[in-house]
PDB file of N, CA and C in Angstrom:
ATOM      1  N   UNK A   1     -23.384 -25.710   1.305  1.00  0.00           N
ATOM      2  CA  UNK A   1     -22.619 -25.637   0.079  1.00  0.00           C
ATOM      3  C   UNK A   1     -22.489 -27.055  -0.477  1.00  0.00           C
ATOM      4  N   UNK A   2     -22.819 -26.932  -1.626  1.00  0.00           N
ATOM      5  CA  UNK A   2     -22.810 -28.591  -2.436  1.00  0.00           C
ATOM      6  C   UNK A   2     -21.020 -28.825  -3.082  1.00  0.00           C
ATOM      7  N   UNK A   3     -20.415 -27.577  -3.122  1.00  0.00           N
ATOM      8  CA  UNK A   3     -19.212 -28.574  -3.500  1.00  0.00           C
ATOM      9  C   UNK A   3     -18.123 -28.735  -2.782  1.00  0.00           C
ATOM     10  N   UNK A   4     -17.609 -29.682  -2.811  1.00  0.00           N
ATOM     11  CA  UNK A   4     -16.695 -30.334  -1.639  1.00  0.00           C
ATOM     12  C   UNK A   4     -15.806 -29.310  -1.503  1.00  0.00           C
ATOM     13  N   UNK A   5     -15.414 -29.112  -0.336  1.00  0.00           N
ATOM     14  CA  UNK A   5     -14.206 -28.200   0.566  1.00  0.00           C
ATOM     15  C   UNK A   5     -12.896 -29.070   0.669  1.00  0.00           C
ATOM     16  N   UNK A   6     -11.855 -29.024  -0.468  1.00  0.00           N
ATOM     17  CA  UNK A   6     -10.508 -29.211   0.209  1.00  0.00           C
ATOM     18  C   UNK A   6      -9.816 -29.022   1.207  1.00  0.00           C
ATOM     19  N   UNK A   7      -8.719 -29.869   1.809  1.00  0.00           N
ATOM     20  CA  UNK A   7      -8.265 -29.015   2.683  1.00  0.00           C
ATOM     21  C   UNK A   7      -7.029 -27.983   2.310  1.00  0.00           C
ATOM     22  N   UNK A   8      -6.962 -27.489   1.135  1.00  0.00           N
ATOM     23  CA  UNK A   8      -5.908 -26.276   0.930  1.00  0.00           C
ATOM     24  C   UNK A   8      -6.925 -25.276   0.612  1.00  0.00           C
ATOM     25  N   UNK A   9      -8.136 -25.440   0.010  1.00  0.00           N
ATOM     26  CA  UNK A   9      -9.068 -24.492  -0.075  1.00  0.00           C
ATOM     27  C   UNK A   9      -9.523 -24.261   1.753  1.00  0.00           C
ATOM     28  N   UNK A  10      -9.418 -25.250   2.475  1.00  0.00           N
ATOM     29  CA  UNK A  10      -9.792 -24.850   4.123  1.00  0.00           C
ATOM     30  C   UNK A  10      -9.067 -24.170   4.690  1.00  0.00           C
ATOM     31  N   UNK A  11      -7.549 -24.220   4.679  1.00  0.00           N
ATOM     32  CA  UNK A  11      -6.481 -23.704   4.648  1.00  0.00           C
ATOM     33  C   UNK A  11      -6.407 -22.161   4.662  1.00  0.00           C
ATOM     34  N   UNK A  12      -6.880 -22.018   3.087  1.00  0.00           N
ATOM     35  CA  UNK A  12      -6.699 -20.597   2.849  1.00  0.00           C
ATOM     36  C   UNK A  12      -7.665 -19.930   3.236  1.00  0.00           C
ATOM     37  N   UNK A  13      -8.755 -20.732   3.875  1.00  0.00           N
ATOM     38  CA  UNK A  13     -10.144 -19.744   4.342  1.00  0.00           C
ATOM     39  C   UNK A  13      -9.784 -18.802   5.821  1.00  0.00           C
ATOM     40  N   UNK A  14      -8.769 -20.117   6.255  1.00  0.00           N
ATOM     41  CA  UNK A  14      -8.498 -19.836   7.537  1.00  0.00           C
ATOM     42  C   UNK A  14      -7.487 -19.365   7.953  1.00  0.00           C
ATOM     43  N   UNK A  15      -7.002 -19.095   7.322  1.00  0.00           N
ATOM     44  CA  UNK A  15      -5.601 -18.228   7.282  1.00  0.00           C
ATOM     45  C   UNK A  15      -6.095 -17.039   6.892  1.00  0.00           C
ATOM     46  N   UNK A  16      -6.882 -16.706   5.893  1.00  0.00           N
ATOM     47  CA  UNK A  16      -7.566 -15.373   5.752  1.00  0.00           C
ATOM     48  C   UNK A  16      -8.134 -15.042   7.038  1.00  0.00           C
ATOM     49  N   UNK A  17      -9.055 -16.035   7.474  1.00  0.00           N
ATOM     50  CA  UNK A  17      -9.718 -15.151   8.569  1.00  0.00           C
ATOM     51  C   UNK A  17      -9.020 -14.825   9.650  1.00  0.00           C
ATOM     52  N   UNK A  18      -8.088 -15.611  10.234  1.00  0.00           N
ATOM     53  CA  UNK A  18      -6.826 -15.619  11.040  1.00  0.00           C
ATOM     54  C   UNK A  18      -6.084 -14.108  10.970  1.00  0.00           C
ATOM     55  N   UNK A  19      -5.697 -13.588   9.207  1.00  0.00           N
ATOM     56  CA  UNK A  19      -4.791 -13.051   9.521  1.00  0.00           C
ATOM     57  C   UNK A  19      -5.450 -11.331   9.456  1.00  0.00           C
ATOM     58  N   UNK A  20      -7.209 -11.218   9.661  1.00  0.00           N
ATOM     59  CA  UNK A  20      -8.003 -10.220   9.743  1.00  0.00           C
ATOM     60  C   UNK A  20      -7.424  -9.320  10.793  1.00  0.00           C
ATOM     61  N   UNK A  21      -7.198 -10.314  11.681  1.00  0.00           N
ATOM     62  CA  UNK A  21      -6.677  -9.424  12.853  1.00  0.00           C
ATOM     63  C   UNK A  21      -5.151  -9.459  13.507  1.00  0.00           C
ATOM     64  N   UNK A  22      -4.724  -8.581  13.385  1.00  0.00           N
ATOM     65  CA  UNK A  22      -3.073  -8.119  13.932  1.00  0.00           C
ATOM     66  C   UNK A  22      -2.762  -9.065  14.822  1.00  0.00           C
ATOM     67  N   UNK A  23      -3.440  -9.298  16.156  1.00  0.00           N
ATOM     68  CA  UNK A  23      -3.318  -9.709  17.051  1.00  0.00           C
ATOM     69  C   UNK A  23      -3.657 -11.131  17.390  1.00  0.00           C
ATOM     70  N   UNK A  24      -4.391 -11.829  16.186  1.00  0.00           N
ATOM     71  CA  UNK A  24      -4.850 -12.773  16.120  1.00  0.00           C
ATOM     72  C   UNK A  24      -6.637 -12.819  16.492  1.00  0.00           C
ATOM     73  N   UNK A  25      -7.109 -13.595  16.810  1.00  0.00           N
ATOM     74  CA  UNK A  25      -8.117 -14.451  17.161  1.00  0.00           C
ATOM     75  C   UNK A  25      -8.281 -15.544  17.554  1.00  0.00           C
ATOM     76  N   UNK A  26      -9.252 -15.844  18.498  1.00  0.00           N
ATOM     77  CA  UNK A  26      -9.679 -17.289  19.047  1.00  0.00           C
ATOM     78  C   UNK A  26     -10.374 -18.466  18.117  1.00  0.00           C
ATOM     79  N   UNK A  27     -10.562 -19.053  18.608  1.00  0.00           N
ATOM     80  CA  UNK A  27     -11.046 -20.773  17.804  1.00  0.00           C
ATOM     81  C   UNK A  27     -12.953 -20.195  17.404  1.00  0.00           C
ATOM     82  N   UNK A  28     -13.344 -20.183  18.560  1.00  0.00           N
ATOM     83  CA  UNK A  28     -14.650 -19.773  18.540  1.00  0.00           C
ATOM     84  C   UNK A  28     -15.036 -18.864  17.007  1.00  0.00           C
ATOM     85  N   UNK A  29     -14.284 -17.685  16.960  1.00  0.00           N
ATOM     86  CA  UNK A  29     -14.816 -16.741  16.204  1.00  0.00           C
ATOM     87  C   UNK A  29     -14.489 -17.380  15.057  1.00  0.00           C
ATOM     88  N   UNK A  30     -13.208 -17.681  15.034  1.00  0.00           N
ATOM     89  CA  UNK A  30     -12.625 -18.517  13.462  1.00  0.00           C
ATOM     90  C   UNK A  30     -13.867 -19.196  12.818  1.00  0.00           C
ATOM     91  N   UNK A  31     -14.135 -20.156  14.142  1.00  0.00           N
ATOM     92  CA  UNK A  31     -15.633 -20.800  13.179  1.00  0.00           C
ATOM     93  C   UNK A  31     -16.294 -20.355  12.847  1.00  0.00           C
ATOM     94  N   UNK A  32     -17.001 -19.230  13.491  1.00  0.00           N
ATOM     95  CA  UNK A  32     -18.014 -18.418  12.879  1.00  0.00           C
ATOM     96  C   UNK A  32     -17.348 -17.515  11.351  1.00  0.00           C
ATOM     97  N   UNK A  33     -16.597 -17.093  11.345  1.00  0.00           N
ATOM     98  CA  UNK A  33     -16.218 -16.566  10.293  1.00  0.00           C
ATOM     99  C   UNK A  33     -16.076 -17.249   9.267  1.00  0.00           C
ATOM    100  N   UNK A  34     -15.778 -18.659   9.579  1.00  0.00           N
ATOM    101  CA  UNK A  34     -15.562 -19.870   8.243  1.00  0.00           C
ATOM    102  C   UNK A  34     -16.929 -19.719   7.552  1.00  0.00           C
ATOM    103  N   UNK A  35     -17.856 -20.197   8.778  1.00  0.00           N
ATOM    104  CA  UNK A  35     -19.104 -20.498   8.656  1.00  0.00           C
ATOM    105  C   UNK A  35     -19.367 -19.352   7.527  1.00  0.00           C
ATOM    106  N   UNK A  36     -19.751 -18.297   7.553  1.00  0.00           N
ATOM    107  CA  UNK A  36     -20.083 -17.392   6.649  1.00  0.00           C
ATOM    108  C   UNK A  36     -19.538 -17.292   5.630  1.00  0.00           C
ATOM    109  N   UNK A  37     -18.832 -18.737   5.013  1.00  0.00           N
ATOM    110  CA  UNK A  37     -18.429 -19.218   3.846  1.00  0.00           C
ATOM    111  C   UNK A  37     -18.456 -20.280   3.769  1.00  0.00           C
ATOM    112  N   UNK A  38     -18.596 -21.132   4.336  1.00  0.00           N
ATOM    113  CA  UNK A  38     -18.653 -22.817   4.039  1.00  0.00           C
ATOM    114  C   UNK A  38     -19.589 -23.026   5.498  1.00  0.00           C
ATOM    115  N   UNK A  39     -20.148 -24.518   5.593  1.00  0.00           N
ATOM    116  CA  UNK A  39     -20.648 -25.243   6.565  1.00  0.00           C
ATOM    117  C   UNK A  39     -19.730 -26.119   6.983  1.00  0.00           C
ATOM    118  N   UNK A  40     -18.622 -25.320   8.379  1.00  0.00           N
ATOM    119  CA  UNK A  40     -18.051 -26.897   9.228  1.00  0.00           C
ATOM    120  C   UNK A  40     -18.174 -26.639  10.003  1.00  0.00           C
ATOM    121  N   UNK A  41     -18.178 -27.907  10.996  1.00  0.00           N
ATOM    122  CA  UNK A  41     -18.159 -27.962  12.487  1.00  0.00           C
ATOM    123  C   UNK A  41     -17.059 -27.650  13.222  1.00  0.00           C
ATOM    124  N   UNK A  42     -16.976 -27.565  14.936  1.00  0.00           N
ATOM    125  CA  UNK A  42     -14.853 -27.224  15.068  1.00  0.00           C
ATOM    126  C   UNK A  42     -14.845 -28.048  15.062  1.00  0.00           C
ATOM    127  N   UNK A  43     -15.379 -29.715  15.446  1.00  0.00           N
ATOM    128  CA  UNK A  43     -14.220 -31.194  15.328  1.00  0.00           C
ATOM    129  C   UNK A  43     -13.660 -31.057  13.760  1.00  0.00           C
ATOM    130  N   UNK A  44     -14.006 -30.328  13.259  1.00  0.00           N
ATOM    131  CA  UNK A  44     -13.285 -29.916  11.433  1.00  0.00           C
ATOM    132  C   UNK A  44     -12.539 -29.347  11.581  1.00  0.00           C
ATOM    133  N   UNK A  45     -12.838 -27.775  12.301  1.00  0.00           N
ATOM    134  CA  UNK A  45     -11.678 -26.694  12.454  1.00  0.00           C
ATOM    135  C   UNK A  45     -10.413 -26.684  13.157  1.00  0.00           C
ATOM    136  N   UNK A  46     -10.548 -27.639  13.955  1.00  0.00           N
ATOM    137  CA  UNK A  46      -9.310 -27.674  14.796  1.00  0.00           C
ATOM    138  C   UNK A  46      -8.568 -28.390  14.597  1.00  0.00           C
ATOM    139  N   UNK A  47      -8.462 -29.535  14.016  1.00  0.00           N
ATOM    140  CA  UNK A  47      -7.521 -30.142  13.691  1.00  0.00           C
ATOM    141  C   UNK A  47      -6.845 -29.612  12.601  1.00  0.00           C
ATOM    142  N   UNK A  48      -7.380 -28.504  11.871  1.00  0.00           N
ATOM    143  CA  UNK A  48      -6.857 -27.292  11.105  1.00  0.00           C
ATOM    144  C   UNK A  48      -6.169 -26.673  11.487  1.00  0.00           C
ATOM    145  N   UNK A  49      -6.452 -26.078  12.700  1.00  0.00           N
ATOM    146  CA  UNK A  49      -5.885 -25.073  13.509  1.00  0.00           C
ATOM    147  C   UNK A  49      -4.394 -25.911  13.661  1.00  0.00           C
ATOM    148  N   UNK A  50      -4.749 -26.497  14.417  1.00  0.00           N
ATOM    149  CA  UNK A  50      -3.334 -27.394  15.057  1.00  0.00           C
ATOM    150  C   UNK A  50      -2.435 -27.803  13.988  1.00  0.00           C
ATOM    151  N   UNK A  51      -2.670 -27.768  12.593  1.00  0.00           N
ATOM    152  CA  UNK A  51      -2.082 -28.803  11.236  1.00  0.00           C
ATOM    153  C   UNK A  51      -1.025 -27.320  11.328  1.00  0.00           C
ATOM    154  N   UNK A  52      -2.145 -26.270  10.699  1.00  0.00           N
ATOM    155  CA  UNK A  52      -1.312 -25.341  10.549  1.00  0.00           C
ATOM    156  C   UNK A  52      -0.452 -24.600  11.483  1.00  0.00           C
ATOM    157  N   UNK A  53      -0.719 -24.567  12.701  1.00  0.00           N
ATOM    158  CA  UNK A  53       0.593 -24.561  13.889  1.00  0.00           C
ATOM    159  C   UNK A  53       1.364 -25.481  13.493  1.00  0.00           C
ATOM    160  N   UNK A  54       1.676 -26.300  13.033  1.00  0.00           N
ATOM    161  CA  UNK A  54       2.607 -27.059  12.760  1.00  0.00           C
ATOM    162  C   UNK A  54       3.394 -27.199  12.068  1.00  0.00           C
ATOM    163  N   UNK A  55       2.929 -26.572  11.302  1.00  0.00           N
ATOM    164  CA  UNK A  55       3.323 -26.093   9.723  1.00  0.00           C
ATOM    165  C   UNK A  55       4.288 -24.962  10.156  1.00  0.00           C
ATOM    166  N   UNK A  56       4.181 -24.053  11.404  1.00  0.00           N
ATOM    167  CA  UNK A  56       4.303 -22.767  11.810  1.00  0.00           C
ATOM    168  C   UNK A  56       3.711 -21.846  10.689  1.00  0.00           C
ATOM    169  N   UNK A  57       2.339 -21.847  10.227  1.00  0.00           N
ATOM    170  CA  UNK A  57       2.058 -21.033   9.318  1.00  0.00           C
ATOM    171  C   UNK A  57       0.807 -20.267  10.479  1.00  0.00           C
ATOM    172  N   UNK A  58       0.416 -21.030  11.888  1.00  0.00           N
ATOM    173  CA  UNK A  58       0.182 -19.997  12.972  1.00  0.00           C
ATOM    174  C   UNK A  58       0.843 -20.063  14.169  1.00  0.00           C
ATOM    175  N   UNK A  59       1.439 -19.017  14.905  1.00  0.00           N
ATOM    176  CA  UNK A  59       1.410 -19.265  16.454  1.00  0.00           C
ATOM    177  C   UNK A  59      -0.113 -19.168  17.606  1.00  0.00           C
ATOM    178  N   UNK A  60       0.370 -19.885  18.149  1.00  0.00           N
ATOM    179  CA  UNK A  60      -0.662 -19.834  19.326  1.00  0.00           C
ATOM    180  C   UNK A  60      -0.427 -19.062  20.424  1.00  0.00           C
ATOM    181  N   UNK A  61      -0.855 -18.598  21.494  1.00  0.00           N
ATOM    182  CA  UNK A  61      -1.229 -17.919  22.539  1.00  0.00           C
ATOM    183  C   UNK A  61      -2.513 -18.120  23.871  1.00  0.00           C
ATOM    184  N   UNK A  62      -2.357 -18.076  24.791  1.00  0.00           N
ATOM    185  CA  UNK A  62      -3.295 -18.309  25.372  1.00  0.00           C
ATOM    186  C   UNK A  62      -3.398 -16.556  26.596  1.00  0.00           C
ATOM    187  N   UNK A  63      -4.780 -16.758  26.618  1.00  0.00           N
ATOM    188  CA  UNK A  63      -4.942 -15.180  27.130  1.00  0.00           C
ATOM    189  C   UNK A  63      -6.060 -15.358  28.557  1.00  0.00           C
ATOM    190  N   UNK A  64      -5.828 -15.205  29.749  1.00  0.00           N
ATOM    191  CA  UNK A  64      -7.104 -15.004  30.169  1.00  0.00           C
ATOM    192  C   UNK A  64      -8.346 -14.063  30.311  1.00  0.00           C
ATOM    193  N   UNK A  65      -9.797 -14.644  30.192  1.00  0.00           N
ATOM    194  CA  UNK A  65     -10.730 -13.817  29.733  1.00  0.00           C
ATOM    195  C   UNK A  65     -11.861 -13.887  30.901  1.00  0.00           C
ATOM    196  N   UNK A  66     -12.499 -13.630  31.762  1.00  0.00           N
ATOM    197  CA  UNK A  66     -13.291 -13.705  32.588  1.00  0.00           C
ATOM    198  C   UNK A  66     -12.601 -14.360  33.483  1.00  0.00           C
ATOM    199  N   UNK A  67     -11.615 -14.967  33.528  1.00  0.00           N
ATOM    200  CA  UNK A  67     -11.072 -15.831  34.687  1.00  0.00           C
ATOM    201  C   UNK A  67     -11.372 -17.040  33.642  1.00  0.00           C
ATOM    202  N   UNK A  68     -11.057 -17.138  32.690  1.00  0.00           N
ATOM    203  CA  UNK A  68     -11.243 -18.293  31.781  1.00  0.00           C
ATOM    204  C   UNK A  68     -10.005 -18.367  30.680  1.00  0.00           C
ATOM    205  N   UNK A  69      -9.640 -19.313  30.526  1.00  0.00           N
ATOM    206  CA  UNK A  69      -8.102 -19.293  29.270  1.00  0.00           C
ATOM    207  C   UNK A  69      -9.093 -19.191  27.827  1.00  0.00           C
ATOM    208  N   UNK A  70      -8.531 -18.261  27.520  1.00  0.00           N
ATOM    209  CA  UNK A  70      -9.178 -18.300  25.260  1.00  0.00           C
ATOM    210  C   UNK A  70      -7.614 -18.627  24.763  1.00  0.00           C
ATOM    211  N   UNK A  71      -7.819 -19.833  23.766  1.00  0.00           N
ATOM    212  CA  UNK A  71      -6.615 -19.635  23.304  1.00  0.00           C
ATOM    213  C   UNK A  71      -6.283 -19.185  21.840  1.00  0.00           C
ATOM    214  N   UNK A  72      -5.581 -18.234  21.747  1.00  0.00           N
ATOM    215  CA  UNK A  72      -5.651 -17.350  20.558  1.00  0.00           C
ATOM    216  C   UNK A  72      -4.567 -18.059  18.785  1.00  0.00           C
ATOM    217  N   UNK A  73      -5.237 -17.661  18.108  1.00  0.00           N
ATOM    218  CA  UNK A  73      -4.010 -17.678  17.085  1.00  0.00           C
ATOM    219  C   UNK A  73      -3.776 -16.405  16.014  1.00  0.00           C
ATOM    220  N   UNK A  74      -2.531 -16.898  15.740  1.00  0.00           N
ATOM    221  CA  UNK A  74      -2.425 -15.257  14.729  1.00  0.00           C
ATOM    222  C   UNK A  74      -0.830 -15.744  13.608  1.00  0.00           C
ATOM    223  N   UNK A  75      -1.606 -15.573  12.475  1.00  0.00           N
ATOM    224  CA  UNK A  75      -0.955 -15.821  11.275  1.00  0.00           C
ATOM    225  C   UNK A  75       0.546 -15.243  11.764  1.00  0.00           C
ATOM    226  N   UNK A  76       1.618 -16.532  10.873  1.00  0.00           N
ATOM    227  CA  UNK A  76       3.096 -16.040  10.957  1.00  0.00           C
ATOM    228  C   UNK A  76       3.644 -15.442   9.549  1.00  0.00           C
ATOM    229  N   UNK A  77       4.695 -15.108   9.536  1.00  0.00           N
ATOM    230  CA  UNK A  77       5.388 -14.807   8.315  1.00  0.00           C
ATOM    231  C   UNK A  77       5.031 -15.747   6.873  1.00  0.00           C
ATOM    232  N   UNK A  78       5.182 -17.286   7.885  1.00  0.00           N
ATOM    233  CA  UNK A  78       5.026 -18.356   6.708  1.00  0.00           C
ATOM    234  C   UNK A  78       3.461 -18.538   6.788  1.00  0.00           C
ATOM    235  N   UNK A  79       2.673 -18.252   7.465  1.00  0.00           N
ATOM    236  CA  UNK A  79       1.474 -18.625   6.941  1.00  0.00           C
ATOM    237  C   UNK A  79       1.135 -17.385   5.737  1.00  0.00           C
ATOM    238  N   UNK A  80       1.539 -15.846   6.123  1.00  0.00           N
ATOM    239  CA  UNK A  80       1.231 -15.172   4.950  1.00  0.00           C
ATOM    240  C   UNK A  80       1.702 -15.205   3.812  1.00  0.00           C
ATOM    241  N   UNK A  81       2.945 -15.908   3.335  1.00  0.00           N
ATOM    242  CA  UNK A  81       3.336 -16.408   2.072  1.00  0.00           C
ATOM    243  C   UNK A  81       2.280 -17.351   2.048  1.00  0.00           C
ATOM    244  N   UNK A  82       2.476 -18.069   2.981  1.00  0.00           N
ATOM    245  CA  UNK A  82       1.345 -19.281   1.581  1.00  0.00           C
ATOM    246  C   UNK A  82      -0.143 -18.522   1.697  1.00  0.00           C
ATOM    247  N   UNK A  83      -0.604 -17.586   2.264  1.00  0.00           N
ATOM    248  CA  UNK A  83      -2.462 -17.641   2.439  1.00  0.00           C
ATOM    249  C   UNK A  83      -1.693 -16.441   0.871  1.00  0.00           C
ATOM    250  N   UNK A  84      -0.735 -15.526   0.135  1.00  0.00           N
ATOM    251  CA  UNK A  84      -0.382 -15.144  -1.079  1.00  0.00           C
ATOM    252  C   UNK A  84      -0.331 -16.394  -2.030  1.00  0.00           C
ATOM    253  N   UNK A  85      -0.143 -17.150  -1.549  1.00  0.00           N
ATOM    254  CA  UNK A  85       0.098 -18.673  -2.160  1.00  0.00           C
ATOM    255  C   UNK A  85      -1.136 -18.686  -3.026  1.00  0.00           C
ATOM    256  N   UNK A  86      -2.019 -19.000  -1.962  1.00  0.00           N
ATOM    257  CA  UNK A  86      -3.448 -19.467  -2.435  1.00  0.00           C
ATOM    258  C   UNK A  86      -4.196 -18.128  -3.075  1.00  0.00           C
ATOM    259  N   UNK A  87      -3.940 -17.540  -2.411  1.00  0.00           N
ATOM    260  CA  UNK A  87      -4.495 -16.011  -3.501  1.00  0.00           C
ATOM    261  C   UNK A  87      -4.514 -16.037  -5.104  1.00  0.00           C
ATOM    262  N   UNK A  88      -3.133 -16.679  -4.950  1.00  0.00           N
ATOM    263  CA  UNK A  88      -2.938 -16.602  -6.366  1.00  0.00           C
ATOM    264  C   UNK A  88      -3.828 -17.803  -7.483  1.00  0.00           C
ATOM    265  N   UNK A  89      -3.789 -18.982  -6.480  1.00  0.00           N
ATOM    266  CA  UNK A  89      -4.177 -19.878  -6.811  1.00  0.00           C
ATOM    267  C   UNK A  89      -5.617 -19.746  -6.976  1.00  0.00           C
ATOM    268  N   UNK A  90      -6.081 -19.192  -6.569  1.00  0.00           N
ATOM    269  CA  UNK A  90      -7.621 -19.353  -6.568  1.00  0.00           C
ATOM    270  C   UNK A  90      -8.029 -18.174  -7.485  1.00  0.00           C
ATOM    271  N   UNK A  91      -7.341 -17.050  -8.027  1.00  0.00           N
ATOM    272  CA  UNK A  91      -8.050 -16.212  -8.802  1.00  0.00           C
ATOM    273  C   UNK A  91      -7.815 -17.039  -9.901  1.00  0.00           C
ATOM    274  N   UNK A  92      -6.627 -17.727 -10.513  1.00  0.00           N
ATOM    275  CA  UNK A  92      -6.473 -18.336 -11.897  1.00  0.00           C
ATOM    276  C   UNK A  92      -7.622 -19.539 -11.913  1.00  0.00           C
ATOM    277  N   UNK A  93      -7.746 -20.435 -10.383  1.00  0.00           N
ATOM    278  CA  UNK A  93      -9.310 -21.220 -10.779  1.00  0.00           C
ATOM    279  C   UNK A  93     -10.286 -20.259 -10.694  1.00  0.00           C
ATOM    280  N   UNK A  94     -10.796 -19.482 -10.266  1.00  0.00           N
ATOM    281  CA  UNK A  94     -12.027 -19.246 -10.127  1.00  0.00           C
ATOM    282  C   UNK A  94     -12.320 -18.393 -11.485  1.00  0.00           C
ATOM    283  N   UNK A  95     -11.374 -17.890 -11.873  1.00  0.00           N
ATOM    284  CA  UNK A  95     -11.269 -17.243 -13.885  1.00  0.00           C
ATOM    285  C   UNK A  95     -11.133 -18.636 -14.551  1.00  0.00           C
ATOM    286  N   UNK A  96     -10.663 -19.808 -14.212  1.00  0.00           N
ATOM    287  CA  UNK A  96     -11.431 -20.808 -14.966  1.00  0.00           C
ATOM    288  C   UNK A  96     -12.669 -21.177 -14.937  1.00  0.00           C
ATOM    289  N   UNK A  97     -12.919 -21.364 -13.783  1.00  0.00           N
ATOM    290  CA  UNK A  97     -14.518 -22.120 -13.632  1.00  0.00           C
ATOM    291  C   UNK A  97     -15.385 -20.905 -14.247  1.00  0.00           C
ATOM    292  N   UNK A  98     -15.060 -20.056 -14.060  1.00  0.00           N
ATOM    293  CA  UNK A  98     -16.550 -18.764 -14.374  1.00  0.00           C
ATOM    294  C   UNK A  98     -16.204 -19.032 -15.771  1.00  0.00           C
ATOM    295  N   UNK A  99     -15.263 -18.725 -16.350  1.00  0.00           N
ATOM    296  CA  UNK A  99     -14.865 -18.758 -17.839  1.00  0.00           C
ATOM    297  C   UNK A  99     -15.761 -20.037 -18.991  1.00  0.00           C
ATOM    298  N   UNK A 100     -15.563 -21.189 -18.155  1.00  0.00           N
ATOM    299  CA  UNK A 100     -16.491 -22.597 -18.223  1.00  0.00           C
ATOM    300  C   UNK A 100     -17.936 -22.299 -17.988  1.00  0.00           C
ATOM    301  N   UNK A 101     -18.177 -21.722 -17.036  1.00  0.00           N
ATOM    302  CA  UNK A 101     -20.084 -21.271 -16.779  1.00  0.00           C
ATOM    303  C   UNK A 101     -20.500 -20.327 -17.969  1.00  0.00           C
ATOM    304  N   UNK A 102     -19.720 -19.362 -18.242  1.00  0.00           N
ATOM    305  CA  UNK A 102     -19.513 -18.515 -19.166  1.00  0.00           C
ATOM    306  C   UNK A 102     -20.053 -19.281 -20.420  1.00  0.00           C
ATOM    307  N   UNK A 103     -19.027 -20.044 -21.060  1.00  0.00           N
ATOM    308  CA  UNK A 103     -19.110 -21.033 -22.155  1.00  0.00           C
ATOM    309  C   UNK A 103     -20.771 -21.757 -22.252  1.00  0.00           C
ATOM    310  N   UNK A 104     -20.641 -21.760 -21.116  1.00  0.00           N
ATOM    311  CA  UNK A 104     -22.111 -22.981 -20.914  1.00  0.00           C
ATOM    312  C   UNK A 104     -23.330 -22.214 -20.686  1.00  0.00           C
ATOM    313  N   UNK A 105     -23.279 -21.294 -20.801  1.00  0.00           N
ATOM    314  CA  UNK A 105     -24.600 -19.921 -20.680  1.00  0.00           C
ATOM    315  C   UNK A 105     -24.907 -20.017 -19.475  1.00  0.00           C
ATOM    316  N   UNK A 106     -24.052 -20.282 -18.735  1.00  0.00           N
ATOM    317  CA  UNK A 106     -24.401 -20.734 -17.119  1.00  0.00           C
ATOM    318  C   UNK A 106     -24.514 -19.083 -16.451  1.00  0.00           C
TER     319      UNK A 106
END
């Protein structure tokens, strides 16, 4: 992808994908799911992960899986106000920018 990724546009990618599942999800899959919208690496994703635990907009969890720890996350109350946050935010840009391509016979 050629145009730059914010981090409130990263935010809301990942809080979407986060809050797919009831129960949460692990780090691993998160990336892959980003991935199938943007190109990052996890030394990108995780310090995401962790921002927004902090934020308490996720809790964490840790689960064992083969005899191995996965550690899980899963959207809170306050992360789903703001990932409505950005919902909102991004249909009024993205009805700008098309609106602009529009204009431009794009």
């Amino acid at each position: 992808m050629i145009f730059n990724t914010g981090s409130a546009l990263l935010d809301a990618i990942v809080l979407a994908v986060v809050s797919k599942d009831a129960d949460g999800t692990y780090g691993y899959k998160i990336t892959q799911d980003v991935r199938c919208a943007i190109d990052i690496s996890e030394s990108t994703l995780y310090p995401v992960l962790r921002r927004l635990q902090k934020e308490d907009c996720l809790e964490v969890y840790d689960m064992a899986i083969d005899g191995r720890n996965r550690r899980y996350y899963k959207i809170t109350e306050k992360g789903r106000v703001q990932l409505n946050l950005y919902r909102g935010e991004w249909v009024t840009y993205s009805q700008k920018i098309s609106q602009i391509f529009k204009e431009a016979n794009l």
